[in-house]
C-alpha atoms as a PDB file:
ATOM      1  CA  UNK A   1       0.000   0.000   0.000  1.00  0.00           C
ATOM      2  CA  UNK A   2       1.354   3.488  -0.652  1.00  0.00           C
ATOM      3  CA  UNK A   3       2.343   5.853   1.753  1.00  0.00           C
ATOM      4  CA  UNK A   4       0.199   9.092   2.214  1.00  0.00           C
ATOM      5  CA  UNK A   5       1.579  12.005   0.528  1.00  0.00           C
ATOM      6  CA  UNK A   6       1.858  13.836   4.033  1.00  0.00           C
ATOM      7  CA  UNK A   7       3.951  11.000   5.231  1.00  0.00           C
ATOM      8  CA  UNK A   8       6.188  11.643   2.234  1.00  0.00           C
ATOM      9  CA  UNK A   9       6.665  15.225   2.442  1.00  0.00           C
ATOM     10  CA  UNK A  10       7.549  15.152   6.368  1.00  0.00           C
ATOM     11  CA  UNK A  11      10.716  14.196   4.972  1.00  0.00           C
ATOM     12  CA  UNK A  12      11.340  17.284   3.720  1.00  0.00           C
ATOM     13  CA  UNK A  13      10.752  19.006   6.877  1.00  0.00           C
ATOM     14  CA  UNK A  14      13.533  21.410   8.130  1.00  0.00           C
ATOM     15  CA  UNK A  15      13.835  24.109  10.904  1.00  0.00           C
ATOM     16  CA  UNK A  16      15.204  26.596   8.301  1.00  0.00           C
ATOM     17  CA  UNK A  17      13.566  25.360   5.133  1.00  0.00           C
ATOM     18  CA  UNK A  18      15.913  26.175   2.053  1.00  0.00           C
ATOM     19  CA  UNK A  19      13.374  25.540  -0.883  1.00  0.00           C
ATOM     20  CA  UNK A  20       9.550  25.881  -1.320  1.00  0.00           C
ATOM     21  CA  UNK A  21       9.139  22.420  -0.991  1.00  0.00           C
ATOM     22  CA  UNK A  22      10.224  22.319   2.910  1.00  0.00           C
ATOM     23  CA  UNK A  23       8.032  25.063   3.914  1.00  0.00           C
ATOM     24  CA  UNK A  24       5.680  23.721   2.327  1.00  0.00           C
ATOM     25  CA  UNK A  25       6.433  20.505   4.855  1.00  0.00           C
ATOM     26  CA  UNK A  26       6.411  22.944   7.695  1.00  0.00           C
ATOM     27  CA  UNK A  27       3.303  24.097   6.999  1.00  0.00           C
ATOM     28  CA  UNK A  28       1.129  21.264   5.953  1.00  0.00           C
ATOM     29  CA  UNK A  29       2.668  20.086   9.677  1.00  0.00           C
ATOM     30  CA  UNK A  30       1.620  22.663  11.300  1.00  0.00           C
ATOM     31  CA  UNK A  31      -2.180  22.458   9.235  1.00  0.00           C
ATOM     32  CA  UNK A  32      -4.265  20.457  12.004  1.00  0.00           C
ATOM     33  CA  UNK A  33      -6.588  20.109   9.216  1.00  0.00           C
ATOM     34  CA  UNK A  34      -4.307  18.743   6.123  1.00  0.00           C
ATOM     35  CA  UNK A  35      -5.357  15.336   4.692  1.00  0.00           C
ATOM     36  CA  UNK A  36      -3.042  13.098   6.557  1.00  0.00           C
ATOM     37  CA  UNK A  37      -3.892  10.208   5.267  1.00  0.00           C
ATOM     38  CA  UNK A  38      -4.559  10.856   1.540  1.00  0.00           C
ATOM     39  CA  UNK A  39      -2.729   9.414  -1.615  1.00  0.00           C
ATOM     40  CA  UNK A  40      -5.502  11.213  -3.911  1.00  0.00           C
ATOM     41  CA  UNK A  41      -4.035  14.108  -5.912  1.00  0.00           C
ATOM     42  CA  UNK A  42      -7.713  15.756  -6.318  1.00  0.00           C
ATOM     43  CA  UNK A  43      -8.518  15.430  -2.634  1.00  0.00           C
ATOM     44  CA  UNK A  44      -5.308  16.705  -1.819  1.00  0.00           C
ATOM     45  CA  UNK A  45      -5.251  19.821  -4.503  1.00  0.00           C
ATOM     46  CA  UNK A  46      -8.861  20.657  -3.792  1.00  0.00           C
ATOM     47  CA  UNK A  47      -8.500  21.086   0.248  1.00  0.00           C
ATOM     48  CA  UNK A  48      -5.063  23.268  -0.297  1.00  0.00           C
ATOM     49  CA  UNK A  49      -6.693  24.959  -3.271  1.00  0.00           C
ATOM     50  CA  UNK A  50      -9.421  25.811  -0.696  1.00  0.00           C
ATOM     51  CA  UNK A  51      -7.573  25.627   2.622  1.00  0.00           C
ATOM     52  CA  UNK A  52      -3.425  26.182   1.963  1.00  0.00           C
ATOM     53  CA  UNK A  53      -2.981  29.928   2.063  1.00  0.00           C
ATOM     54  CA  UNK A  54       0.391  29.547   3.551  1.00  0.00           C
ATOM     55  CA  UNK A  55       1.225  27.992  -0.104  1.00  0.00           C
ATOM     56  CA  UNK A  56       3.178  30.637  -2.554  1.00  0.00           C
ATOM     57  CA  UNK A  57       1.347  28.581  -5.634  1.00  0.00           C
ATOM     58  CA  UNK A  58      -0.151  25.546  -6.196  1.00  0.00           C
ATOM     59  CA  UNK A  59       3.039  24.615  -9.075  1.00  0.00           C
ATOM     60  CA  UNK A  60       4.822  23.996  -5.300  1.00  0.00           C
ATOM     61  CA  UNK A  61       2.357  21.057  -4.124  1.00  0.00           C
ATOM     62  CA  UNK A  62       2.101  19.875  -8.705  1.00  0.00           C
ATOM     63  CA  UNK A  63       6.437  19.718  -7.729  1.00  0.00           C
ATOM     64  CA  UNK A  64       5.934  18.365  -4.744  1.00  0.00           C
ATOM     65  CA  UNK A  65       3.621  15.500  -5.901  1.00  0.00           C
ATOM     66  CA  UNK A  66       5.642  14.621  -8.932  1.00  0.00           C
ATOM     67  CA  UNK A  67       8.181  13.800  -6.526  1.00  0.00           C
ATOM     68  CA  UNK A  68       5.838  11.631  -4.701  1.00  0.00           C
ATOM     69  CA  UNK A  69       5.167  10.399  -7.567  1.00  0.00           C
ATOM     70  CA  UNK A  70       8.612   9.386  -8.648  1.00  0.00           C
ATOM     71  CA  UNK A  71       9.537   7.901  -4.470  1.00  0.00           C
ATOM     72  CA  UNK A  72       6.652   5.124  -5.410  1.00  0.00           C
ATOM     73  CA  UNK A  73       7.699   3.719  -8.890  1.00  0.00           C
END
């Protein structure tokens, strides 16, 4: 079974996030409300579409996922 896509971008999680993609992590941490245990890109892109105002632009999460992507091949 895959991992949730949460699960995979705590990895990127950093005190002093470098990129986009780890404050993204940060935040989606710190999001009480973020789909923890979701694997479904439109579930996922809908709630931060709706929800993720901490997120620069949505090409950060399409980045993000493609990575996700890639981890589970």
């Amino acid at each position: 079974m895959r991992k949730s896509f949460y699960h995979y971008l705590l990895k990127y999680r950093h005190p002093e996030p470098k990129d986009n993609i780890s404050k993204f992590a940060n935040d989606a941490f710190d999001d009480l409300s973020f789909p923890k245990h979701s694997a479904d890109y439109h579930e996922l892109s809908t709630y931060l579409e709706l929800n993720g105002q901490y997120l620069e632009s949505m090409t950060i999460f399409d980045e993000a996922w493609q990575l996700y992507l890639l981890s589970e091949e």
